[in-house]
N, C-alpha and C. Protein backbone atom coordinates (compact mmCIF):
# COMPACT_ATOMS: atom_id res chain seq x y z
N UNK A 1 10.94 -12.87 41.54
CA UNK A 1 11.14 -12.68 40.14
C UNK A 1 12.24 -11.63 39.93
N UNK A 2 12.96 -11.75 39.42
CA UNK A 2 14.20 -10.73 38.74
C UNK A 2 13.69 -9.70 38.46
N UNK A 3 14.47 -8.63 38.14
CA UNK A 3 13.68 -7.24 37.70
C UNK A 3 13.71 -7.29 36.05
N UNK A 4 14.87 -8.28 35.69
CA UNK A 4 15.44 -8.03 34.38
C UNK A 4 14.12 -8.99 33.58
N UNK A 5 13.73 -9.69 34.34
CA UNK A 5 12.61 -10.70 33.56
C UNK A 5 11.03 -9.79 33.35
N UNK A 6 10.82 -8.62 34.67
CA UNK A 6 9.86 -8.40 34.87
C UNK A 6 9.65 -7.20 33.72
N UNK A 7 10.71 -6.50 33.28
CA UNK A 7 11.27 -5.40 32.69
C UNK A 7 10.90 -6.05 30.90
N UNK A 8 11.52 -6.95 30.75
CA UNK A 8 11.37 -7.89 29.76
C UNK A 8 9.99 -8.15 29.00
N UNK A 9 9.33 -8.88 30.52
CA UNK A 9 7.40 -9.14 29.86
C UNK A 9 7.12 -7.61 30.14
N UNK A 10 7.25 -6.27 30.37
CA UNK A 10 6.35 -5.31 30.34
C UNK A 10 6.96 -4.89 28.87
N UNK A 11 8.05 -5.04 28.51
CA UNK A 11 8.67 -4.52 26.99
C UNK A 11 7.83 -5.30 26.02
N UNK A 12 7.60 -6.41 26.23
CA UNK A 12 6.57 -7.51 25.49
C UNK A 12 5.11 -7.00 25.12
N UNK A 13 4.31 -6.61 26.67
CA UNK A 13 3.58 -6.16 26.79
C UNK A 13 3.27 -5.16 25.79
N UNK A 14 4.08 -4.05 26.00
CA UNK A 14 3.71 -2.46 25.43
C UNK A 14 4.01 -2.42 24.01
N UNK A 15 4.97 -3.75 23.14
CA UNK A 15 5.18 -3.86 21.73
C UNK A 15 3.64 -4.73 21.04
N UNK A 16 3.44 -5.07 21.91
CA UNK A 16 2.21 -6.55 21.55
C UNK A 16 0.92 -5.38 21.64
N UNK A 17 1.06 -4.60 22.48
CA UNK A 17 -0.19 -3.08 22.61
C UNK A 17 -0.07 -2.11 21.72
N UNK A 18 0.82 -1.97 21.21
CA UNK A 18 1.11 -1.09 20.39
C UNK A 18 0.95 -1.41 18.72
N UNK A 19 1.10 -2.70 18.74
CA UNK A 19 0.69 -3.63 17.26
C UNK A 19 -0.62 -3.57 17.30
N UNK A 20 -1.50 -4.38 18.25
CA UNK A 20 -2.92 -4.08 18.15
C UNK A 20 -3.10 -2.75 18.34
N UNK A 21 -2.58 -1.70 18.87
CA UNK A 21 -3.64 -0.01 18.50
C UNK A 21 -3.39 0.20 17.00
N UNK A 22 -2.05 -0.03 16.68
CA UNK A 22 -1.85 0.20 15.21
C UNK A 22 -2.81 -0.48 14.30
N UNK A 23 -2.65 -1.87 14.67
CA UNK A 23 -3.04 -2.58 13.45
C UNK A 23 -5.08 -2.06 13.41
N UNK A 24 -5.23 -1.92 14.84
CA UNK A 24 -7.01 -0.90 14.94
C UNK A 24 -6.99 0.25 14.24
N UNK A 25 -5.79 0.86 14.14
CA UNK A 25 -6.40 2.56 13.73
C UNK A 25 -6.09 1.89 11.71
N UNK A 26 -5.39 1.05 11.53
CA UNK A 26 -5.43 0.66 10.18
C UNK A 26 -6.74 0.54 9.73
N UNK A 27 -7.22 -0.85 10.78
CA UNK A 27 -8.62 -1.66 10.11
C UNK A 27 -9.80 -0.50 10.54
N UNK A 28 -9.51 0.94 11.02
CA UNK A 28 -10.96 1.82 11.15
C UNK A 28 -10.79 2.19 10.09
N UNK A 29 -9.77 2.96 9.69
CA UNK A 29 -9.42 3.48 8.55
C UNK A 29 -9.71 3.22 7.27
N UNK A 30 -9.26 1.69 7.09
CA UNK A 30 -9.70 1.08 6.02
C UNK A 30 -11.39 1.19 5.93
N UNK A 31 -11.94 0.93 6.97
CA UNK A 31 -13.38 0.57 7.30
C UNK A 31 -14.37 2.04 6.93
N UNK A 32 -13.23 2.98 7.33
CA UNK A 32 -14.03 4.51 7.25
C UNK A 32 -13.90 4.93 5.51
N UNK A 33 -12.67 4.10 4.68
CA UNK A 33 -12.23 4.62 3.57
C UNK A 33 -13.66 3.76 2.72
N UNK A 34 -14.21 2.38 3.08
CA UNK A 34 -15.07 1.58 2.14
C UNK A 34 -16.48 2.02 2.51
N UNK A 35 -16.54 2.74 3.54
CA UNK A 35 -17.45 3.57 3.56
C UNK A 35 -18.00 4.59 3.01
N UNK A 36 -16.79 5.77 2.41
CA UNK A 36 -17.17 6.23 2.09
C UNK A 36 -17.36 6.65 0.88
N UNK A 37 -16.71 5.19 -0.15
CA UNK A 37 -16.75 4.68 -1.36
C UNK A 37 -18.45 4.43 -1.15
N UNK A 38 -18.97 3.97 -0.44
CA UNK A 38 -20.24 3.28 -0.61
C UNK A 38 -21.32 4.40 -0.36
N UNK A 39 -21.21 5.65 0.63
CA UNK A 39 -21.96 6.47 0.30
C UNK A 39 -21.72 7.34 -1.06
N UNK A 40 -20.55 7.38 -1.66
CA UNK A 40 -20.75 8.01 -2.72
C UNK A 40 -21.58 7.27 -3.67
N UNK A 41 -21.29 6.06 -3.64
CA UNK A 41 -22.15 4.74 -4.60
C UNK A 41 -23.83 5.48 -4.57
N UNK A 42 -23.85 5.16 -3.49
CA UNK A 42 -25.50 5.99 -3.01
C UNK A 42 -26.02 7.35 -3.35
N UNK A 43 -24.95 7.82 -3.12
CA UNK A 43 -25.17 9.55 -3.37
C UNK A 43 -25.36 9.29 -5.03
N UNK A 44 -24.79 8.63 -5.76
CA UNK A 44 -24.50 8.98 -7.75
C UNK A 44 -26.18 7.75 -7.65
N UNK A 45 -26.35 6.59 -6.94
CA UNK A 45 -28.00 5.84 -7.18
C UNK A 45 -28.96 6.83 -7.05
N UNK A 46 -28.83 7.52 -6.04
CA UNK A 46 -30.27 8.84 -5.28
C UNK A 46 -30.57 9.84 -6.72
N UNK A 47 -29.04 10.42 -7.10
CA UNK A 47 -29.47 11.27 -7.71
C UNK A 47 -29.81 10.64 -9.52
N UNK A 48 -29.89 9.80 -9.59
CA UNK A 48 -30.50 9.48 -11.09
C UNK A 48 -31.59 8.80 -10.31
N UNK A 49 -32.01 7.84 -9.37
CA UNK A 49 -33.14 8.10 -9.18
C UNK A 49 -33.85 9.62 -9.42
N UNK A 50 -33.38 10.09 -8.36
CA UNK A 50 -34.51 11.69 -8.29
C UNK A 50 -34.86 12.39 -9.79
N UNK A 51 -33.39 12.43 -10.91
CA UNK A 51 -33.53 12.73 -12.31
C UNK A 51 -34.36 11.67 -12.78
N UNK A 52 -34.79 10.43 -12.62
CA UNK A 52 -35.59 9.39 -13.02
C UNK A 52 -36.45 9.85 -12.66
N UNK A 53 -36.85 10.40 -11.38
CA UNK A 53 -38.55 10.37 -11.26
C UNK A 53 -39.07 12.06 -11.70
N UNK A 54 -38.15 12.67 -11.72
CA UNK A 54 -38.21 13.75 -12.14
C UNK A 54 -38.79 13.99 -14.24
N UNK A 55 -38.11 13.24 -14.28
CA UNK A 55 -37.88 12.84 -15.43
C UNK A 55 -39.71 12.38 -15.83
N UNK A 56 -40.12 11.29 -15.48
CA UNK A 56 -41.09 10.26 -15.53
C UNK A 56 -42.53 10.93 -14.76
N UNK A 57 -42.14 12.07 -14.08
CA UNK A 57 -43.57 12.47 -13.55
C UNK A 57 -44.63 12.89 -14.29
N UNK A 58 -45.80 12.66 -13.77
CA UNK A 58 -47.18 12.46 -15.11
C UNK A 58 -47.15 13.93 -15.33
N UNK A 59 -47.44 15.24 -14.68
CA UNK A 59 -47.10 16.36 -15.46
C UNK A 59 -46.33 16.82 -16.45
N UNK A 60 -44.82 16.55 -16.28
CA UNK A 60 -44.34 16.57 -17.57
C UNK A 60 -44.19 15.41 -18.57
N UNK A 61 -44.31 14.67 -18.03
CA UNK A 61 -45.23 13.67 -19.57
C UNK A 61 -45.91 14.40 -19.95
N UNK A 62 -47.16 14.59 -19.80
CA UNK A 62 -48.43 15.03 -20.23
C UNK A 62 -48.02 16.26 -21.14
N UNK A 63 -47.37 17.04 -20.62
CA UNK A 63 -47.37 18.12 -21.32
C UNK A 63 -45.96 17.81 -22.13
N UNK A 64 -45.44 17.01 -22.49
CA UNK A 64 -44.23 16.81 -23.97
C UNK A 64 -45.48 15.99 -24.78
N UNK A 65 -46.28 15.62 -24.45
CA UNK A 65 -47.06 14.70 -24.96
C UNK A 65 -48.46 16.00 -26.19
N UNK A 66 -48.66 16.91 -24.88
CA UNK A 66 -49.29 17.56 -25.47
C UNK A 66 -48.97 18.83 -26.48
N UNK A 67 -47.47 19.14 -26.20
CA UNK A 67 -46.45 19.78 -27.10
C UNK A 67 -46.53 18.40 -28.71
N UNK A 68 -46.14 17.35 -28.40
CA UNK A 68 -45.97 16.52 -29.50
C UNK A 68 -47.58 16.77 -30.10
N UNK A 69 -48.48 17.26 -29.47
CA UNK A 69 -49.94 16.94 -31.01
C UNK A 69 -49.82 18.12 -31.10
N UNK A 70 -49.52 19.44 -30.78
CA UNK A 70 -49.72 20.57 -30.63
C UNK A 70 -48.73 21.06 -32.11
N UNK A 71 -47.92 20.42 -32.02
CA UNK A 71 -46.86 20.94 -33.26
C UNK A 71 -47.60 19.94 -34.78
């Protein structure tokens, strides 16, 4: 084999390696960015849950309830 051919497919090689690491550190990236759109999603659901149940617990019912006959 020639050197000039062998020189050739390793130039092939290391451009064709270098597209796939790139085009990987893109698609983590992307992958790490919709992630962490989605824990914030979660983080803003948790906390109106927790103000929901906070909200709804039979103690303070009871007692706006018992403020409302009290007045």
């Amino acid at each position: 084999m020639d050197i000039n051919v062998l020189v050739t497919l390793l130039t092939i090689a290391v451009i064709l390696l270098s597209i796939v690491i790139i085009a990987l550190l893109v698609i983590v990236t992307v992958v790490l960015v919709k992630l962490r759109q989605i824990m914030n999603n979660v983080d803003v659901v948790v906390r109106n849950l927790a103000s929901a149940s906070d909200w709804l617990s039979p103690v303070k019912v009871l007692t706006h309830v018992a403020k409302l006959f009290r007045k």
